[in-house]
C-alpha atoms as a PDB file:
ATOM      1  CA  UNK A   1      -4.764  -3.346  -7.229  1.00  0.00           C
ATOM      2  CA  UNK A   2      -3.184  -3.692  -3.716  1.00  0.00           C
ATOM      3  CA  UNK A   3      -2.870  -6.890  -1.959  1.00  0.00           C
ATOM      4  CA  UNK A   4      -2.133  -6.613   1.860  1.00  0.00           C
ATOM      5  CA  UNK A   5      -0.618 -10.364   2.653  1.00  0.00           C
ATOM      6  CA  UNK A   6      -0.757 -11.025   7.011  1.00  0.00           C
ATOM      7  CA  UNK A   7       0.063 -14.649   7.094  1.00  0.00           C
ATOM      8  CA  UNK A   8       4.105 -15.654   7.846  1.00  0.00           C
ATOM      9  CA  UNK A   9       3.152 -18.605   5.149  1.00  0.00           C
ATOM     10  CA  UNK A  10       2.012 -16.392   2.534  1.00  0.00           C
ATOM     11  CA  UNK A  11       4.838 -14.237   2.412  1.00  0.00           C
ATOM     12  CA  UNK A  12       7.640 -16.743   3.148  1.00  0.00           C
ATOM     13  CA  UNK A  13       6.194 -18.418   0.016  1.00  0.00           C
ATOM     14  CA  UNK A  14       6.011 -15.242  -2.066  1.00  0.00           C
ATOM     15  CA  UNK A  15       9.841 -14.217  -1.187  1.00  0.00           C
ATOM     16  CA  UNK A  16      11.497 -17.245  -2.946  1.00  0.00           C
ATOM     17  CA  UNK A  17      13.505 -15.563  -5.760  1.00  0.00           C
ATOM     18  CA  UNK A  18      11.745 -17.797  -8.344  1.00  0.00           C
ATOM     19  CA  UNK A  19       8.380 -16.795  -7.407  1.00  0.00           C
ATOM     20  CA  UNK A  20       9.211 -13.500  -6.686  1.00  0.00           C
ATOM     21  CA  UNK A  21       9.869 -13.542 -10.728  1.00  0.00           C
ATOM     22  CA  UNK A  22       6.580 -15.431 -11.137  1.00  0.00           C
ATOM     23  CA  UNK A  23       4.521 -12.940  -9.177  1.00  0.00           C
ATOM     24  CA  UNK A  24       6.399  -9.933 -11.170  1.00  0.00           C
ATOM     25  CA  UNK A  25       6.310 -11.295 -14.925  1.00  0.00           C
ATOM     26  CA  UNK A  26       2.338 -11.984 -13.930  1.00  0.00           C
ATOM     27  CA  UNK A  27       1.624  -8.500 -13.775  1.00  0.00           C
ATOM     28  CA  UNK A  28       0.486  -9.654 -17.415  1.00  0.00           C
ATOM     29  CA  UNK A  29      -1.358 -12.790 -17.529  1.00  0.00           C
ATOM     30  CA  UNK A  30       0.786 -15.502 -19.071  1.00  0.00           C
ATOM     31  CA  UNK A  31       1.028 -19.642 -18.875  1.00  0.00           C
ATOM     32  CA  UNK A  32       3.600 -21.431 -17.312  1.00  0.00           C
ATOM     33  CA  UNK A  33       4.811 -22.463 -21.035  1.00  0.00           C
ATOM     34  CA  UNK A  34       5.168 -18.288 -21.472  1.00  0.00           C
ATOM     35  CA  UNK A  35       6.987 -18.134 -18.328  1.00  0.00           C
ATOM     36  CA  UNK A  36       8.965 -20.845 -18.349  1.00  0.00           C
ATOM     37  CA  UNK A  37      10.606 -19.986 -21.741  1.00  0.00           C
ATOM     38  CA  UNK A  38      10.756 -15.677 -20.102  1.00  0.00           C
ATOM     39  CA  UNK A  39      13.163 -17.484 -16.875  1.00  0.00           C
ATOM     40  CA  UNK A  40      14.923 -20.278 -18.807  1.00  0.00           C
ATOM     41  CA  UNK A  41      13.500 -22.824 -16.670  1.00  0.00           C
ATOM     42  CA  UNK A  42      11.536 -26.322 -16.966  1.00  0.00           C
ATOM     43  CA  UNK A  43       8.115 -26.075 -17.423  1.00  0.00           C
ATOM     44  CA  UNK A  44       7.145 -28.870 -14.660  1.00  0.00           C
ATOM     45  CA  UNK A  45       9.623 -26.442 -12.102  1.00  0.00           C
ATOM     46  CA  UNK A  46       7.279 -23.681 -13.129  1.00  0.00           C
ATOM     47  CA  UNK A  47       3.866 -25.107 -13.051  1.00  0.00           C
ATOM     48  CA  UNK A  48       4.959 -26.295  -9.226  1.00  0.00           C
ATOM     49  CA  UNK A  49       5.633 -22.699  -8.157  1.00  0.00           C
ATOM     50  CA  UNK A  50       2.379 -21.843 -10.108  1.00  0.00           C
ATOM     51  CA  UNK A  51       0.673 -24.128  -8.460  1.00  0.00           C
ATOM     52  CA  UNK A  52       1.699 -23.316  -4.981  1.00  0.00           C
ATOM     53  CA  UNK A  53       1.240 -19.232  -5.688  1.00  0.00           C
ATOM     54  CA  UNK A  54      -2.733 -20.094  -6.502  1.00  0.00           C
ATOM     55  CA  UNK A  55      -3.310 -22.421  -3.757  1.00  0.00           C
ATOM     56  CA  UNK A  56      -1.954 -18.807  -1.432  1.00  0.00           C
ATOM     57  CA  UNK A  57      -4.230 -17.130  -3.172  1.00  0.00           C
ATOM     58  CA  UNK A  58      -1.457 -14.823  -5.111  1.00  0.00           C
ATOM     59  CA  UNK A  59      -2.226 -15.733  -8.475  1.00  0.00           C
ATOM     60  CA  UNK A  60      -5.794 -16.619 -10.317  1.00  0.00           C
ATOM     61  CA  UNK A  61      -7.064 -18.106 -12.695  1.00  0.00           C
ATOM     62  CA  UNK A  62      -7.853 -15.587 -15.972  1.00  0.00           C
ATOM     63  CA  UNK A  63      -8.625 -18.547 -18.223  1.00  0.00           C
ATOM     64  CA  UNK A  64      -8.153 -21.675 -20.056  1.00  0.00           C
ATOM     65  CA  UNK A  65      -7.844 -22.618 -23.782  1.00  0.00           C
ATOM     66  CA  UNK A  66      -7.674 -25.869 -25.476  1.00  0.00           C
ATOM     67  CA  UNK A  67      -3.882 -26.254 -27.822  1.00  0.00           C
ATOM     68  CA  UNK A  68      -2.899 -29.298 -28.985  1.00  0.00           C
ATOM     69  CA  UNK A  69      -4.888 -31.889 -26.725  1.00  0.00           C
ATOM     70  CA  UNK A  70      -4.476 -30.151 -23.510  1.00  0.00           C
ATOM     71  CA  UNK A  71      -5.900 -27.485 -21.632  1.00  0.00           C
ATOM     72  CA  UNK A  72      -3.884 -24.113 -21.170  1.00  0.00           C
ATOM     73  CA  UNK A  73      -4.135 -22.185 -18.303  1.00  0.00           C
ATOM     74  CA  UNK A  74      -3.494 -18.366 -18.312  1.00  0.00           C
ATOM     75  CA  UNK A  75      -2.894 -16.727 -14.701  1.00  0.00           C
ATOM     76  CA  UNK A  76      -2.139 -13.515 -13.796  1.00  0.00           C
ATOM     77  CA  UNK A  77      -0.955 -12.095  -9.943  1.00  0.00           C
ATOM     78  CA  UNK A  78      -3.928 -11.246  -8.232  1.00  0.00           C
ATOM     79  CA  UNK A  79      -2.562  -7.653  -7.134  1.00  0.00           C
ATOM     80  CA  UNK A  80       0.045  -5.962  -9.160  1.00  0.00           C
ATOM     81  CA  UNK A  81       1.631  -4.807  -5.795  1.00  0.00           C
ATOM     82  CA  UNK A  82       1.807  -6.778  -2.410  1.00  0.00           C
ATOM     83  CA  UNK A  83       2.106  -5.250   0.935  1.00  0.00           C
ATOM     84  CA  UNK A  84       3.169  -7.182   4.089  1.00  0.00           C
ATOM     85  CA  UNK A  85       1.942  -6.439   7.449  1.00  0.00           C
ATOM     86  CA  UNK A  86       5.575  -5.359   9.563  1.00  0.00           C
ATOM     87  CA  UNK A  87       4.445  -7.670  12.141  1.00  0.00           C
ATOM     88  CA  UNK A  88       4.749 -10.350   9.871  1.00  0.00           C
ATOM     89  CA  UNK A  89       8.329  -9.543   9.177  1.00  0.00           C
ATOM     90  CA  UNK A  90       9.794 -10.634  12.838  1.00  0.00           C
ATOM     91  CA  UNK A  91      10.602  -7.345  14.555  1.00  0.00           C
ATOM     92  CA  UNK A  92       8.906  -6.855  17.640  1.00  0.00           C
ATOM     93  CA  UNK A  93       8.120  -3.361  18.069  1.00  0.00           C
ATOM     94  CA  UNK A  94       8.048  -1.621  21.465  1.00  0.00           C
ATOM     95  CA  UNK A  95       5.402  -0.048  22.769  1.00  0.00           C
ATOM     96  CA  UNK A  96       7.331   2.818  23.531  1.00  0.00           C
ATOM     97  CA  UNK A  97       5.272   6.233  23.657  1.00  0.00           C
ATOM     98  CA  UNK A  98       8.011   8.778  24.062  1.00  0.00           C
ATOM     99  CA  UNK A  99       6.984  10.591  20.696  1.00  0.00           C
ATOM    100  CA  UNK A 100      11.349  11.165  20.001  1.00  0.00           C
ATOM    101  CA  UNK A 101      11.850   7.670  19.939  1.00  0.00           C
ATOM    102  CA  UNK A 102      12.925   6.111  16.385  1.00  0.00           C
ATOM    103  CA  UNK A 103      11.504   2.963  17.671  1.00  0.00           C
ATOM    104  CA  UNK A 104       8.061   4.657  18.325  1.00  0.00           C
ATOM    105  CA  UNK A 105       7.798   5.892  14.947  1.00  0.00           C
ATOM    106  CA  UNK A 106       8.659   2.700  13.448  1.00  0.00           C
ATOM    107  CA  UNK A 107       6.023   1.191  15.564  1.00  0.00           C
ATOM    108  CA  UNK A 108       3.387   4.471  14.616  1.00  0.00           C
ATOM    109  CA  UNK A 109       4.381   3.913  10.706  1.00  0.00           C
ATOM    110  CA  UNK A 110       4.246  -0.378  10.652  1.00  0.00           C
ATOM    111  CA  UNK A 111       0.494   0.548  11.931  1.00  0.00           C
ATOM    112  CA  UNK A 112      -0.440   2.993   9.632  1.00  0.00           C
ATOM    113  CA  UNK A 113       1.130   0.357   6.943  1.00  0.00           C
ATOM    114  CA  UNK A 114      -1.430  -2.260   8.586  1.00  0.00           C
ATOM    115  CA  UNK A 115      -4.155  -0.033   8.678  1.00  0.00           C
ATOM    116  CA  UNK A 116      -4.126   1.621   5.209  1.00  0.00           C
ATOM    117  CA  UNK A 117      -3.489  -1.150   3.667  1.00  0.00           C
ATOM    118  CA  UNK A 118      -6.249  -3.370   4.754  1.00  0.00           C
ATOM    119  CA  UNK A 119      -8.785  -0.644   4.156  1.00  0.00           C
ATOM    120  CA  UNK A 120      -7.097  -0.572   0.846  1.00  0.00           C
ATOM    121  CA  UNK A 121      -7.291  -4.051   0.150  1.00  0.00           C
ATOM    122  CA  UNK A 122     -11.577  -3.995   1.414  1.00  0.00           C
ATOM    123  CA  UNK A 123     -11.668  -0.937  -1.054  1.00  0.00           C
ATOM    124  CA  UNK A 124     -10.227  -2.491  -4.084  1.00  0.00           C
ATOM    125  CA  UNK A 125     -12.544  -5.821  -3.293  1.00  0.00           C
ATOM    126  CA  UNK A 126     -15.968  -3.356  -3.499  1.00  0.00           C
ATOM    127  CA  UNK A 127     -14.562  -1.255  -6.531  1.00  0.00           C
ATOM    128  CA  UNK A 128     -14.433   1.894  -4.415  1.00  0.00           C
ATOM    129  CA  UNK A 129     -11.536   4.193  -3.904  1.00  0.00           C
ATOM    130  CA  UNK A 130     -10.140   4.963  -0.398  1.00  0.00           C
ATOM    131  CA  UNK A 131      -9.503   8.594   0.225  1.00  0.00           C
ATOM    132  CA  UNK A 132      -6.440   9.547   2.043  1.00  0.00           C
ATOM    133  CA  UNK A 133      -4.410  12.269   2.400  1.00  0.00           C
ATOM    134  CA  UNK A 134      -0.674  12.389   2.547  1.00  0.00           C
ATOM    135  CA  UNK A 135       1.769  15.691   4.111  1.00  0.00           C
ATOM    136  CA  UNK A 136       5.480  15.773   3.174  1.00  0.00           C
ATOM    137  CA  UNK A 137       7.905  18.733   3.740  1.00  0.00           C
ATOM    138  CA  UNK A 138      11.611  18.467   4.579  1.00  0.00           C
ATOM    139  CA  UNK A 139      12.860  21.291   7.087  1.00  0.00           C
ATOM    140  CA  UNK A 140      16.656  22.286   8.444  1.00  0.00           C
ATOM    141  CA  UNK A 141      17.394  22.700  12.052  1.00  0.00           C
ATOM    142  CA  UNK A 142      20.111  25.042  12.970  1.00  0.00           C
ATOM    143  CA  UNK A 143      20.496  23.319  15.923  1.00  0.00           C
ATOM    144  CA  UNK A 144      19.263  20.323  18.077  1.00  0.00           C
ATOM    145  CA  UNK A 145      16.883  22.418  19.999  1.00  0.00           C
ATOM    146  CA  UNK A 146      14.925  23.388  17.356  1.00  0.00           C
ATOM    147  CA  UNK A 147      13.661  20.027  16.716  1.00  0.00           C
ATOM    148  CA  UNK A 148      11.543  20.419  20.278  1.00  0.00           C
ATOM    149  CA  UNK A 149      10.691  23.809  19.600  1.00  0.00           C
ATOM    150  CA  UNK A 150       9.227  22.902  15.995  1.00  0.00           C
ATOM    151  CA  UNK A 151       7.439  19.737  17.309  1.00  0.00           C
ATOM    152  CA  UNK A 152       5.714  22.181  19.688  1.00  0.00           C
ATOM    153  CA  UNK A 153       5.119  24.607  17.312  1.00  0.00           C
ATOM    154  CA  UNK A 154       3.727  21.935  15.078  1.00  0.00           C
ATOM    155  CA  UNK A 155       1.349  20.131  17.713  1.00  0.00           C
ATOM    156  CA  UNK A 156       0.040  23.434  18.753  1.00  0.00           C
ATOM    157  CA  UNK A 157      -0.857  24.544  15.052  1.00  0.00           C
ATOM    158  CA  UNK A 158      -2.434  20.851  14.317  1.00  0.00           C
ATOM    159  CA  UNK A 159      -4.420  20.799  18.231  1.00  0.00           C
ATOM    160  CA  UNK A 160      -6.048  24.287  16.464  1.00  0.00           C
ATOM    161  CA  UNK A 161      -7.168  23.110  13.228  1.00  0.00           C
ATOM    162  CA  UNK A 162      -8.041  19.876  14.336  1.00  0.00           C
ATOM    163  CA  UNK A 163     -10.300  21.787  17.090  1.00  0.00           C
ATOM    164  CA  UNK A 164     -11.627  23.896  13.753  1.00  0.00           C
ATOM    165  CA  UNK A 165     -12.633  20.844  11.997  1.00  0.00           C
ATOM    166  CA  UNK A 166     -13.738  17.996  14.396  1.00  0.00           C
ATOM    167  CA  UNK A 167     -17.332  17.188  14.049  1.00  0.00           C
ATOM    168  CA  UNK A 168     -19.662  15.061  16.644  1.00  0.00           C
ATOM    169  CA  UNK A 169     -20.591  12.090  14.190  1.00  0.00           C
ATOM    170  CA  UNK A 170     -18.631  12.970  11.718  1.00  0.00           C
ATOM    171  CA  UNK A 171     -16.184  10.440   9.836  1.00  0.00           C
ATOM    172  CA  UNK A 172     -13.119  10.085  11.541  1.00  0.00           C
ATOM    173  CA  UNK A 173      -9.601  10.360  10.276  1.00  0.00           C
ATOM    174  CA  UNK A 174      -6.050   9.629  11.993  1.00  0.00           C
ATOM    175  CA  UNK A 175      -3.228  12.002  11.563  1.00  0.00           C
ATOM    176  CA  UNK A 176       0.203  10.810  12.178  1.00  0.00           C
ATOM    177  CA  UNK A 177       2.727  13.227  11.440  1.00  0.00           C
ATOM    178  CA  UNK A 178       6.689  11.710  12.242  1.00  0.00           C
ATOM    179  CA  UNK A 179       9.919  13.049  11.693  1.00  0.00           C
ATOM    180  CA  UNK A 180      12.896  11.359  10.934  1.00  0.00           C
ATOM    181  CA  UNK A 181      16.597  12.510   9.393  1.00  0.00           C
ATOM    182  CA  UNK A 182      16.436  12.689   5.756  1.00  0.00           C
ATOM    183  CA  UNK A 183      18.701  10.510   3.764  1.00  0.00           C
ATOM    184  CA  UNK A 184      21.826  12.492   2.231  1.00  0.00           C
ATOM    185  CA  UNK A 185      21.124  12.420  -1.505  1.00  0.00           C
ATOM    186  CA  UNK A 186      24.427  12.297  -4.000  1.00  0.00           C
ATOM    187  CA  UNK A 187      25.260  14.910  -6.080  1.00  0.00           C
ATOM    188  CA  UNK A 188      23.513  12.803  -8.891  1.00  0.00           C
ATOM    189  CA  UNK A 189      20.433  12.769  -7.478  1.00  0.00           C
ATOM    190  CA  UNK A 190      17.810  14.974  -7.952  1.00  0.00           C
ATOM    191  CA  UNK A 191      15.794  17.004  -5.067  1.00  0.00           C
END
């Protein structure tokens, strides 16, 4: 399950290294006597972080079992992977619309990030599953040029079969479809 975190709080208190552990080793539900012996630590040190991570909302409550006098609590991370809204994260993004500006596409992608991940997060909460779609090709320009010429080329192709397929009424979609340089892999890595 996906959990899409928007508050500054929230995340500033899930980035600690310590409860960054927490939040991973909870994957699997555990008690802080579990995870206090997994990270070396004091149990009381543990329990505080605990503590703080359920009162955020990041960890819950699986159950609680009665050993030796007291009452055990197991918790578990209440989405196995966390996704913070960009804007959270202090860059201001432009609102520059020149569609060959990086900082454009950073903007277009921390929205779609937003976006996705909310309607993620509303699908998980009703048991349904969110249908997207994802597009990925890499392609080599001979020269600079060609980078205008394929954009074209591309927006023209999309404009037709987006013309084929929009319906009055119908559900609608967004398509984003960015470019970027890829990264230069090693000779270890494989394509």
């Amino acid at each position: 399950m996906l959990g899409y975190v928007e508050e500054p709080d929230k995340v500033r208190l899930a980035l600690s290294p310590i409860r960054r552990q927490l939040l991973d080793l909870l994957r699997e539900p555990s008690s802080a006597t579990q995870l206090a012996a997994a990270l070396d630590l004091p149990r009381q040190r543990v329990n505080y972080h605990l503590r703080e991570l359920e009162k955020a909302g990041l960890v819950e409550l699986v159950e609680e079992r009665r050993r030796r006098g007291f009452t055990e609590r197991i918790l578990r991370a209440s989405a196995a992977t966390l996704v913070v809204d960009p804007g959270v994260m202090g860059r201001a993004f432009s609102t520059i619309q020149d569609q060959y500006a990086a900082e454009h596409l950073v903007e277009v992608a921390a929205g779609t990030v937003r976006d996705v991940a909310r309607m993620q997060a509303k699908a998980d909460a009703h048991g349904k599953r969110l249908l997207t779609f994802t597009l990925e090709a890499e392609v080599r320009f001979a020269a600079p040029g060609d980078v205008h010429r394929f954009t074209d080329a591309l927006t023209e192709a999309i404009r037709r079969t987006v013309e084929k397929f929009d319906t009055d009424g119908g559900r609608p979609y967004r398509l984003i479809a960015g470019g970027h340089p890829a990264s230069r892999r090693t000779e270890g890595d494989k394509a």
